[in-house]
Protein backbone atom coordinates (compact mmCIF):
# COMPACT_ATOMS: atom_id res chain seq x y z
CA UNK A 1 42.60 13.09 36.74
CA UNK A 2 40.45 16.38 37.83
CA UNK A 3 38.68 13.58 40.49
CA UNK A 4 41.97 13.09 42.00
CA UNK A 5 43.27 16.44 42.14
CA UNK A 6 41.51 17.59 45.64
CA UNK A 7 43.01 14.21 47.36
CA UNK A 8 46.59 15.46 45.64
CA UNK A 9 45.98 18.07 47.59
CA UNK A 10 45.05 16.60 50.63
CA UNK A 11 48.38 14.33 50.24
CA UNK A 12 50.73 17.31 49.69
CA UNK A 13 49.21 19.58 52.76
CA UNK A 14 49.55 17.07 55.21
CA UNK A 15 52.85 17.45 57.13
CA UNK A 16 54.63 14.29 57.18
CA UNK A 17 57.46 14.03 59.88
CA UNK A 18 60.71 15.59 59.10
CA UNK A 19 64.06 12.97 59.75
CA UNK A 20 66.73 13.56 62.35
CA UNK A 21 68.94 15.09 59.09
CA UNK A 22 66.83 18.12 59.06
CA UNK A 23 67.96 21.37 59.89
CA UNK A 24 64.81 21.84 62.65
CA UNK A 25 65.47 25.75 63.33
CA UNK A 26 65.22 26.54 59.39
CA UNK A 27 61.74 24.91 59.42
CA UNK A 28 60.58 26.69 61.53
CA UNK A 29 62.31 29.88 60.96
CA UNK A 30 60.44 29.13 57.46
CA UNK A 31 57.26 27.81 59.09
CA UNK A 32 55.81 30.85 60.39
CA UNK A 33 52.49 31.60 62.59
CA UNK A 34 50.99 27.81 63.16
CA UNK A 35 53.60 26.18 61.94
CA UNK A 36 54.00 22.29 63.38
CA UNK A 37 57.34 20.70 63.28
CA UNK A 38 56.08 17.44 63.37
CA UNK A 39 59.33 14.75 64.93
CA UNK A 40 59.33 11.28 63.73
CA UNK A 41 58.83 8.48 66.10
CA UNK A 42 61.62 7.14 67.67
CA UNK A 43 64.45 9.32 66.20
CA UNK A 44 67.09 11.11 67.83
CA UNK A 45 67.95 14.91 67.10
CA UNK A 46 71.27 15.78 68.16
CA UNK A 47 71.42 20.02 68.48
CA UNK A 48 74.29 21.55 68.57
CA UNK A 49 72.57 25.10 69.62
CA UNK A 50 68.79 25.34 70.99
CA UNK A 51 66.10 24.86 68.78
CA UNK A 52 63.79 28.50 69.04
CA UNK A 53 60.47 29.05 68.38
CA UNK A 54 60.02 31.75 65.70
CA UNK A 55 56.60 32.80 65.67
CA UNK A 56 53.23 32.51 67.27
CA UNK A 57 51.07 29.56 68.03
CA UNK A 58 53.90 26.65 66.25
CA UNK A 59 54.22 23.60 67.76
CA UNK A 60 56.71 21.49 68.65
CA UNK A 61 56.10 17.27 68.67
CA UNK A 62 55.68 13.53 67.37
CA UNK A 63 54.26 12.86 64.75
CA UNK A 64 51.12 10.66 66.27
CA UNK A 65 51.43 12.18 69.19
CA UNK A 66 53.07 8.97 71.21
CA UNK A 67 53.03 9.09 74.97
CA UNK A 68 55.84 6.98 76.15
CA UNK A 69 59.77 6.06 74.49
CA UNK A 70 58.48 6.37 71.13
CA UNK A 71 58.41 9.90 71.90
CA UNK A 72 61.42 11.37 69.36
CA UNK A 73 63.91 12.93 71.22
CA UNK A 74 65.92 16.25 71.13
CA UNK A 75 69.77 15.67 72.27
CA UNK A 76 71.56 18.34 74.05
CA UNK A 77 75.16 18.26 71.96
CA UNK A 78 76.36 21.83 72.45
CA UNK A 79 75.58 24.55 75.49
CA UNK A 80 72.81 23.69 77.96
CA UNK A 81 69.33 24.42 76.46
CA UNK A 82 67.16 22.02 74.15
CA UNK A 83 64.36 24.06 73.27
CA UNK A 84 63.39 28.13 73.90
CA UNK A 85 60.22 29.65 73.31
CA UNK A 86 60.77 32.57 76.11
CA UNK A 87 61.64 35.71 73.05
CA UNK A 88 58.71 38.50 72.08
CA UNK A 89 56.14 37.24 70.33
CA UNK A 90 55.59 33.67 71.33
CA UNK A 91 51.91 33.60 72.26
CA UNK A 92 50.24 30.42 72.29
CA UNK A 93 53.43 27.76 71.41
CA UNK A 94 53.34 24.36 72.06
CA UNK A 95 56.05 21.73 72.87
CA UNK A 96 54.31 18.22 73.16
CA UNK A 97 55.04 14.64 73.16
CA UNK A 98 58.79 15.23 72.53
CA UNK A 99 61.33 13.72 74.97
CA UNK A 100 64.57 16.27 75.53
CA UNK A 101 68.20 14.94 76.92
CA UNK A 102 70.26 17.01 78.43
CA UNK A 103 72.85 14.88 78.04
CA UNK A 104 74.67 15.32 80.56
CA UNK A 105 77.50 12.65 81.07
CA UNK A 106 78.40 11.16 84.41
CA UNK A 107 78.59 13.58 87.57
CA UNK A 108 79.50 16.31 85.92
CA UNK A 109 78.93 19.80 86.59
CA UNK A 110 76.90 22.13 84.41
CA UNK A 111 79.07 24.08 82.10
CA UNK A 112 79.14 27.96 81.51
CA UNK A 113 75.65 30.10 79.80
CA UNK A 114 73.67 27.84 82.60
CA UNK A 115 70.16 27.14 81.48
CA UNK A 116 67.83 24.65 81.33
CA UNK A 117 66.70 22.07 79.03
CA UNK A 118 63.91 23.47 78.65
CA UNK A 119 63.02 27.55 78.72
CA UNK A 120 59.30 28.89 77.69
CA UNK A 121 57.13 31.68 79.17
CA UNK A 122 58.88 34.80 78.32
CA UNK A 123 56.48 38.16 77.71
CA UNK A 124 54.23 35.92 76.26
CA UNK A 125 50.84 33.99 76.99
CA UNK A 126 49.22 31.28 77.05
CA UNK A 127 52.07 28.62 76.19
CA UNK A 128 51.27 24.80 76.91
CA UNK A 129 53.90 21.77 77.91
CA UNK A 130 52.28 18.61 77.67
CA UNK A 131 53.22 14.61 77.74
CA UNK A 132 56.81 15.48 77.10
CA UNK A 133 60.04 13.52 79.08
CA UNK A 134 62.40 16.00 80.26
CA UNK A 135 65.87 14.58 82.28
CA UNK A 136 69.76 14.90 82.11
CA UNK A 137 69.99 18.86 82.06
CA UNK A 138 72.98 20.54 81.75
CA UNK A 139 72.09 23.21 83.78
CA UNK A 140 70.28 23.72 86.41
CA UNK A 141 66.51 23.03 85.67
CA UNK A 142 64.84 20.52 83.57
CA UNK A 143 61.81 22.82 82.86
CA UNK A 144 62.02 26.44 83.34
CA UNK A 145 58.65 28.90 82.98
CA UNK A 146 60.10 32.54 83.10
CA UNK A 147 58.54 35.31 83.43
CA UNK A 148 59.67 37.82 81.22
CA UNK A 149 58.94 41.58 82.23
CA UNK A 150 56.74 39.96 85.05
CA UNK A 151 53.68 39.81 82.11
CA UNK A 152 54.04 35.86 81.65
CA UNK A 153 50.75 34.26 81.96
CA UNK A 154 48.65 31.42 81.55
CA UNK A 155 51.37 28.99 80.82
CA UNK A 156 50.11 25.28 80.99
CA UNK A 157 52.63 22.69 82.60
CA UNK A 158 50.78 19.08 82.20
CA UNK A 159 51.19 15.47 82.15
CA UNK A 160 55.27 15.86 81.26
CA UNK A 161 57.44 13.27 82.94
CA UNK A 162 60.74 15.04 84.48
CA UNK A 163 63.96 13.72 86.11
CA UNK A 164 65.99 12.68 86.81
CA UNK A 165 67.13 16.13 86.99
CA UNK A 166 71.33 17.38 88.75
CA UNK A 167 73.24 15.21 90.96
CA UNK A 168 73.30 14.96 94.87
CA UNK A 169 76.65 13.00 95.76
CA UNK A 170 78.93 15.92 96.56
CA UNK A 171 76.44 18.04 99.27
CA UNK A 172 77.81 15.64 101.94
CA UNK A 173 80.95 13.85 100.28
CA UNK A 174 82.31 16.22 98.38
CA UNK A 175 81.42 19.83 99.40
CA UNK A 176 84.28 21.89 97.95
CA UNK A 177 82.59 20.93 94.33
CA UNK A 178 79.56 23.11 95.00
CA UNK A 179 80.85 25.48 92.14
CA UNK A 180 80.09 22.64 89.96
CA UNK A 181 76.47 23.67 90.50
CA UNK A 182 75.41 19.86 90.69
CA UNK A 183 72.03 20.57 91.60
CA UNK A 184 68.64 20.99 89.38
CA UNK A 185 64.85 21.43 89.63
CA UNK A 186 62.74 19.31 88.38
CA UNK A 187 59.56 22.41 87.06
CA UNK A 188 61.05 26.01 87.86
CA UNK A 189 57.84 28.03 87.63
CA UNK A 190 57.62 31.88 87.67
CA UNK A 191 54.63 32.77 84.95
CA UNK A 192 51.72 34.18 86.55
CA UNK A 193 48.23 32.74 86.29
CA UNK A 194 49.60 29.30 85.18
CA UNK A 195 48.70 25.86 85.82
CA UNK A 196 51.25 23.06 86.47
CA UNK A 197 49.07 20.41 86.68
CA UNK A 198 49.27 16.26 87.02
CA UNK A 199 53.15 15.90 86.25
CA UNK A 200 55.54 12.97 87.56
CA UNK A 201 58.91 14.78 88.87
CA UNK A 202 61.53 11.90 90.02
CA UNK A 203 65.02 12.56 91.92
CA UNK A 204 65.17 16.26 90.83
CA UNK A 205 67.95 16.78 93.49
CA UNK A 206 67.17 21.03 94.15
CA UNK A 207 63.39 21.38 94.16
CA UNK A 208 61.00 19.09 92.19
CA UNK A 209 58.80 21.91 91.73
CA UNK A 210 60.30 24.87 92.42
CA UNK A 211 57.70 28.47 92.63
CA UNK A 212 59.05 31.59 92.44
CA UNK A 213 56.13 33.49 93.40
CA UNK A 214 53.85 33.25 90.26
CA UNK A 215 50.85 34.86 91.61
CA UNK A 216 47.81 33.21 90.97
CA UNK A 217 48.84 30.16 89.03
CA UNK A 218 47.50 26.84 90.24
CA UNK A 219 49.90 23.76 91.07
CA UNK A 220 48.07 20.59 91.49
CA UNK A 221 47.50 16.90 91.36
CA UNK A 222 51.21 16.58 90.76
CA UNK A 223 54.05 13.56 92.32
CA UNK A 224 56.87 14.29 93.22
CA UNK A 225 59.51 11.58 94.11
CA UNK A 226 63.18 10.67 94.91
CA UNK A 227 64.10 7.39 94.32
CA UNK A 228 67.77 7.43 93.68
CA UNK A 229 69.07 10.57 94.59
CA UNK A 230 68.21 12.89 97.23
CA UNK A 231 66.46 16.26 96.74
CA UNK A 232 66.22 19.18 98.55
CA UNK A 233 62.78 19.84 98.60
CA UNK A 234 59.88 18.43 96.99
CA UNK A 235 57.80 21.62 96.60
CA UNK A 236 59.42 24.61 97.61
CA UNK A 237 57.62 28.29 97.98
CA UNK A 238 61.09 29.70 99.03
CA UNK A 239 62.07 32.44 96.38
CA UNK A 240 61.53 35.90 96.80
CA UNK A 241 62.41 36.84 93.69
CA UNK A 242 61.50 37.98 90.43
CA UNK A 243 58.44 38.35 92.13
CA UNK A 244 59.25 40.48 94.93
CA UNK A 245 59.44 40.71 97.82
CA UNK A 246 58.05 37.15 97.99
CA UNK A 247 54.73 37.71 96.24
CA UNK A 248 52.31 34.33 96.10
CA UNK A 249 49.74 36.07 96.01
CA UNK A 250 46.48 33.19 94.90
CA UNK A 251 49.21 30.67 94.45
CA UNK A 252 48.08 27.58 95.37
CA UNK A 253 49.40 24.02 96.11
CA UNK A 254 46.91 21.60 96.42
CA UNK A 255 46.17 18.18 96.26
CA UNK A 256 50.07 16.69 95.52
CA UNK A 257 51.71 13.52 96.38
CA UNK A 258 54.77 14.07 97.12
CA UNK A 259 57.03 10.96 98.39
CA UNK A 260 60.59 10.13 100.16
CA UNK A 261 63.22 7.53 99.47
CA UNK A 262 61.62 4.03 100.38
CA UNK A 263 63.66 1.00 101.56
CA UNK A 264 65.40 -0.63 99.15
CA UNK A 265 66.29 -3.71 101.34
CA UNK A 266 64.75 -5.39 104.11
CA UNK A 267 65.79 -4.32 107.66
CA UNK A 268 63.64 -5.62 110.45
CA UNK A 269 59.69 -5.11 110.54
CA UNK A 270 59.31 -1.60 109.88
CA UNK A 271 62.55 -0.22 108.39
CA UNK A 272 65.18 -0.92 105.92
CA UNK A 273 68.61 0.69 104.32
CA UNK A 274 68.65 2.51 101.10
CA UNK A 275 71.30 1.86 98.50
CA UNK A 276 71.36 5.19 97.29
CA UNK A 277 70.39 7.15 100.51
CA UNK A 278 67.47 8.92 98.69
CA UNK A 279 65.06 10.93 100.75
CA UNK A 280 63.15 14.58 100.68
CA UNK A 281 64.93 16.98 102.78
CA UNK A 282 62.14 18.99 102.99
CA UNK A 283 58.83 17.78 101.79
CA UNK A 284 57.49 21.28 101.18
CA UNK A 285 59.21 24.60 101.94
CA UNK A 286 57.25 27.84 103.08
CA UNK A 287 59.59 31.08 103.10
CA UNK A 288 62.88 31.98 102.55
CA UNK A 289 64.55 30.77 106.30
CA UNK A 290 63.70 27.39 105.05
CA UNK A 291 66.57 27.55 102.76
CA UNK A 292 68.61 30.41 104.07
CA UNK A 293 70.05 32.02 107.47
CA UNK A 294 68.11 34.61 109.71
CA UNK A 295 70.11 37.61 108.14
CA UNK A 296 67.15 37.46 105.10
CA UNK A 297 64.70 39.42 106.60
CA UNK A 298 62.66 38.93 103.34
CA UNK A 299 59.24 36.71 103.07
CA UNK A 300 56.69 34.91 101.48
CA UNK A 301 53.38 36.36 101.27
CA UNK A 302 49.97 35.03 100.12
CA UNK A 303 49.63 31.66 98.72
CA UNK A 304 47.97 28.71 100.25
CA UNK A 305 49.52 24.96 100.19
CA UNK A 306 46.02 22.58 101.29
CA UNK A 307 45.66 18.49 100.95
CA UNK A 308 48.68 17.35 99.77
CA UNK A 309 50.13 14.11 100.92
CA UNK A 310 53.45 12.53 101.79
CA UNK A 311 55.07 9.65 102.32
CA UNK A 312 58.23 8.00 102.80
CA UNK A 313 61.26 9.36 104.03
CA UNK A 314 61.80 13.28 104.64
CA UNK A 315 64.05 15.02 106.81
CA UNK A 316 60.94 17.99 107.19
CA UNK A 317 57.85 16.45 106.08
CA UNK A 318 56.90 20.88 105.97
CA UNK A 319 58.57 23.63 106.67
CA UNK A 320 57.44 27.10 107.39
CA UNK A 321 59.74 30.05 108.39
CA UNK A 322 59.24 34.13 107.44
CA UNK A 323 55.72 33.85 105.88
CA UNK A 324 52.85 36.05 106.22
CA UNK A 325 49.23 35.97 104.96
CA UNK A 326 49.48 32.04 103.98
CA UNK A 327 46.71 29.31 104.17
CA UNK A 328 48.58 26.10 105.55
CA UNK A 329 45.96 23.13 106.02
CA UNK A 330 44.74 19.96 105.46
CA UNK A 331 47.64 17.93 104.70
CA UNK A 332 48.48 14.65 105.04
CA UNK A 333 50.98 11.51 105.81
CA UNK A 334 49.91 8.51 104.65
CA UNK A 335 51.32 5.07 104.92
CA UNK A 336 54.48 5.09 106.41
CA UNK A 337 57.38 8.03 106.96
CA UNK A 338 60.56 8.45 108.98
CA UNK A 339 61.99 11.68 109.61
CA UNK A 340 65.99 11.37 109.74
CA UNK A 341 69.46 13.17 108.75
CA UNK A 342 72.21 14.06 110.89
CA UNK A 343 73.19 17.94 111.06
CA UNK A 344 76.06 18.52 107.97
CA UNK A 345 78.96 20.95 108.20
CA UNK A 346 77.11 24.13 107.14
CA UNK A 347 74.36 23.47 110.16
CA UNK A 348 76.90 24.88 112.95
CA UNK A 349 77.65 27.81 110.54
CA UNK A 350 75.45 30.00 111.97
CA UNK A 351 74.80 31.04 115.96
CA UNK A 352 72.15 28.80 116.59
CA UNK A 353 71.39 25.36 114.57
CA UNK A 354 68.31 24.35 113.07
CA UNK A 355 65.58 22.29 114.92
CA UNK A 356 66.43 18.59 113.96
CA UNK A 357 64.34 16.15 111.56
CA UNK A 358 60.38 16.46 112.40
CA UNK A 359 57.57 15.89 110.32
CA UNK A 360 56.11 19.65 110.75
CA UNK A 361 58.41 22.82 111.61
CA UNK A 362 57.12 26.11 112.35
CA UNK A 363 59.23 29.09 113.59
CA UNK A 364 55.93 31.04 115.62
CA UNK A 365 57.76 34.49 115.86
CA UNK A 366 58.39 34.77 112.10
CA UNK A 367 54.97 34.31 111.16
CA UNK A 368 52.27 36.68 110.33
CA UNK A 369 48.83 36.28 109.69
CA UNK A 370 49.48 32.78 108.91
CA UNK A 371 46.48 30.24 109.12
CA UNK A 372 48.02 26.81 110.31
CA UNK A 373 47.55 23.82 112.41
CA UNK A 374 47.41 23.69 116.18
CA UNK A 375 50.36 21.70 117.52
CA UNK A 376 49.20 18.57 118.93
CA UNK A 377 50.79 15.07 118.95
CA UNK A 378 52.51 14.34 115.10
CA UNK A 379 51.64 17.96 115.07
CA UNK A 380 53.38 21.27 114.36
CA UNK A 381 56.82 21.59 116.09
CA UNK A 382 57.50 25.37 117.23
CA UNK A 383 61.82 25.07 116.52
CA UNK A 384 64.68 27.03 114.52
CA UNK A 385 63.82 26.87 110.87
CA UNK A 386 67.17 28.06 109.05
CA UNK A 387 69.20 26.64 106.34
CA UNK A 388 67.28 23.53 106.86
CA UNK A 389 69.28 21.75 103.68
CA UNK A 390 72.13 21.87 105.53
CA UNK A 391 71.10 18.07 107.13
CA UNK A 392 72.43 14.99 105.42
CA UNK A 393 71.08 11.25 104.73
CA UNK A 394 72.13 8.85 107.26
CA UNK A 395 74.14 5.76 105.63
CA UNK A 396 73.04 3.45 102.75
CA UNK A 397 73.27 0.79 105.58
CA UNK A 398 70.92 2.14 108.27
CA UNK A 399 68.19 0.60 108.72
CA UNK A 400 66.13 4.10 109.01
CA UNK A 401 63.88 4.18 105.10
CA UNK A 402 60.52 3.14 105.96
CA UNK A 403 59.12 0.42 103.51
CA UNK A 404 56.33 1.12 100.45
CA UNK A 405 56.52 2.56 97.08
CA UNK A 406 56.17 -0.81 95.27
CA UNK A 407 59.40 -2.05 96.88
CA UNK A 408 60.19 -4.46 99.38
CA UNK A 409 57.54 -5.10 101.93
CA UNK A 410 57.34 -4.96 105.98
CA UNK A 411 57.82 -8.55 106.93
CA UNK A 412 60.46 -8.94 109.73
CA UNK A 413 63.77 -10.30 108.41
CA UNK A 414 64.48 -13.64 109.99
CA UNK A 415 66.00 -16.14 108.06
CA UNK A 416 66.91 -19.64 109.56
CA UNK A 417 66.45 -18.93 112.91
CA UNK A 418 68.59 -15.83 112.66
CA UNK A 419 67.80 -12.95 114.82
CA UNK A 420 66.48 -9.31 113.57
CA UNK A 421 69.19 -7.27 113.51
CA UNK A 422 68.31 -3.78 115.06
CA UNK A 423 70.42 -0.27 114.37
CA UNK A 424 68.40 2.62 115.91
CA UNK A 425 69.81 5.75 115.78
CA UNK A 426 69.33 8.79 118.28
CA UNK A 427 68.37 11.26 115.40
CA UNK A 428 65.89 9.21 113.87
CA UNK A 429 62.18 9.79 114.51
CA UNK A 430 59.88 6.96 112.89
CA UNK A 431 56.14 7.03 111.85
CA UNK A 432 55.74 3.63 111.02
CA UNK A 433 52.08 2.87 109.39
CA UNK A 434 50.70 6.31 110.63
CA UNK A 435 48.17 8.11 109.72
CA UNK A 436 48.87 12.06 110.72
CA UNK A 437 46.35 14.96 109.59
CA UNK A 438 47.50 18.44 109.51
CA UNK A 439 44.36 20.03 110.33
């Protein structure tokens, strides 16, 4: 018996997974520093409230640490939030290998106490999110990083699948539901000195990634997608707040794929319709007259956005309006892209409209100190840049999404001698198999 005593031990120290009857926020209200609340595989944990860290360095996950659906998962059943970790004293937490629902049923809108499914960062540092599924929110993000008193840092956002994430149908169907706050990101970010790093983000229908300022934190090797649903932007350094006034300072955006709505039909050689309509409004956003009128006089200041690389279909492949001291190079469209939407109701709002659907908009005489591309053909367009999410997706029936993605392929649609039907349209500006550097 005194030979088996140190494996008794062994056996009652290791931390077998706890079943979906637990009460979760006792355990680790119990737990304390280092604490793992270790999920069991392929459960489902309805919450009622959100499930709160308690102290530093606990963890959050599956037991084995699955990557894909045998992931357990937390269930939104009451308010908006999954999982928080953004109170005092919350140093070092970890949420991994957990899949979180927001639940959210149908189209409808987010309810009161708007959150997001999840919420880390907080006055805290050094926080990690890794190979966890987030979709469905209630609210309006499906990952939020705060920043606390402005002294978040070194959060770590990283191989997490996210979307989809809000819905899109009323901005041009139903616009008087707007209070319904349809919308959500995909990765709100606002933690300084953090890395969001190699995450999928798919039909996030406000911003897949969303910065709002986060000096010096690092967002690369990321895709970002829409597929069903259209989104807003793709990348957006728009925000000039918390971080004011528009403060990116060593923010960088580098190296991300970021894609459009593909065809999901044939059309004739080069284009196709789209059941679902789903493109990038704006591929990536640079300032705050991206998203809003000329009556912000605010910017954004500092960061640098270098080799990323889009594809598909956009209304803006970029967008750059009231920046100053930015680094804008070296990025890419690959394969093929179309540039289309028709000007919605809130476009003639203003005194002047927006420049229609490009692949690259500048506004020249709100930029300062900004180091971009010549224009040159498939180059920079000097236009309006305002309220540029006021455009809408053409119909599900124009032929106007360029193929790729996986989907259907390029070959001209004759069948039996029939002809190729053709529907151009006057807004619609094509890059069909091109190749365009932004040097």
């Amino acid at each position: 018996m005194r030979l088996l005593a140190p494996l008794t031990l062994l056996v009652l120290l290791a931390r077998a997974c706890v079943p979906n009857t637990t009460d979760l926020q006792a355990q680790l209200t119990a737990g304390g520093t280092g604490y793992v609340l270790s999920l069991c595989a392929d459960q489902v944990y309805p919450l009622t409230s959100s499930l709160n860290f308690t102290a530093p360095k606990q963890e959050i996950s599956t037991e084995g640490y699955p990557t894909d659906g045998r992931r357990a998962t937390l269930r939104v059943d009451g308010g908006t939030c999954a999982v928080r970790a953004d109170k005092d004293g919350l140093d070092g937490v970890h949420l991994r290998n957990v899949q979180v629902d927001g639940n959210r049923q149908g189209n409808e809108g987010a309810p009161a106490g708007n959150e997001g499914n999840i919420v880390v960062g907080g006055s805290n540092r050094g926080q990690l999110v890794e190979w966890v599924r987030s979709f469905n929110p209630r609210g309006w993000t499906c990952l939020h990083i705060t920043e606390g008193d402005l002294n978040c840092t070194e959060t770590t956002v990283q191989h997490n699948d996210i979307g989809p994430c809000g819905y899109d149908t009323w901005m041009d169907v139903r616009p008087r539901m707007a209070s319904l706050t349809q919308w959500a990101d995909g990765i709100s970010l606002s933690c300084t000195n953090s890395t969001v790093y190699n995450n999928t983000v798919v039909d996030a229908t406000d911003g897949g990634i969303v910065i709002f300022g986060a000096p010096l934190s690092t967002v690369k090797g990321n895709r970002v997608r829409a597929a069903t649903r259209v989104m807003l932007g793709g990348i957006n350094l728009v925000d000039v707040t918390p971080w004011k006034p528009g403060n990116y300072s060593g923010t960088r955006v580098a190296s991300n794929r970021i894609e459009g709505g593909y065809a999901t039909a044939m059309g004739n050689a080069t284009r196709g319709p789209h059941a679902q309509r789903a493109l990038i409004k704006i591929g990536i956003g640079v300032g705050p007259r991206v998203w809003w009128d000329k009556t912000d006089q605010s910017t954004s200041a500092g960061g640098v956005v270098t080799d990323n690389v889009f594809s598909g279909a956009f209304s803006f492949g970029m967008a750059v309006g009231a920046v100053q001291n930015f680094q804008i190079t070296n990025n890419t469209f690959v394969g093929n892209s179309t540039f289309i939407g028709e000007y919605g109701a809130n476009c003639t709002q203003w005194d002047q409209t927006p420049n229609p659907p490009v692949p690259l908009l500048r506004e020249p005489d709100t930029l300062t100190s900004v180091n971009i591309a010549k224009r040159e053909t498939y180059g920079w367009v000097d236009g309006r840049v305002q309220g540029l999410t006021c455009f809408v997706a053409p119909p599900a029936d124009d032929w106007a999404w360029p193929y790729g993605g996986g989907g259907v392929n390029a070959e001209p649609t004759v069948e039996k001698g029939a002809a190729v039907r053709s529907r151009p349209a006057a807004w619609l500006l094509a890059a069909s198999a091109l190749v365009i550097l932004v040097v």
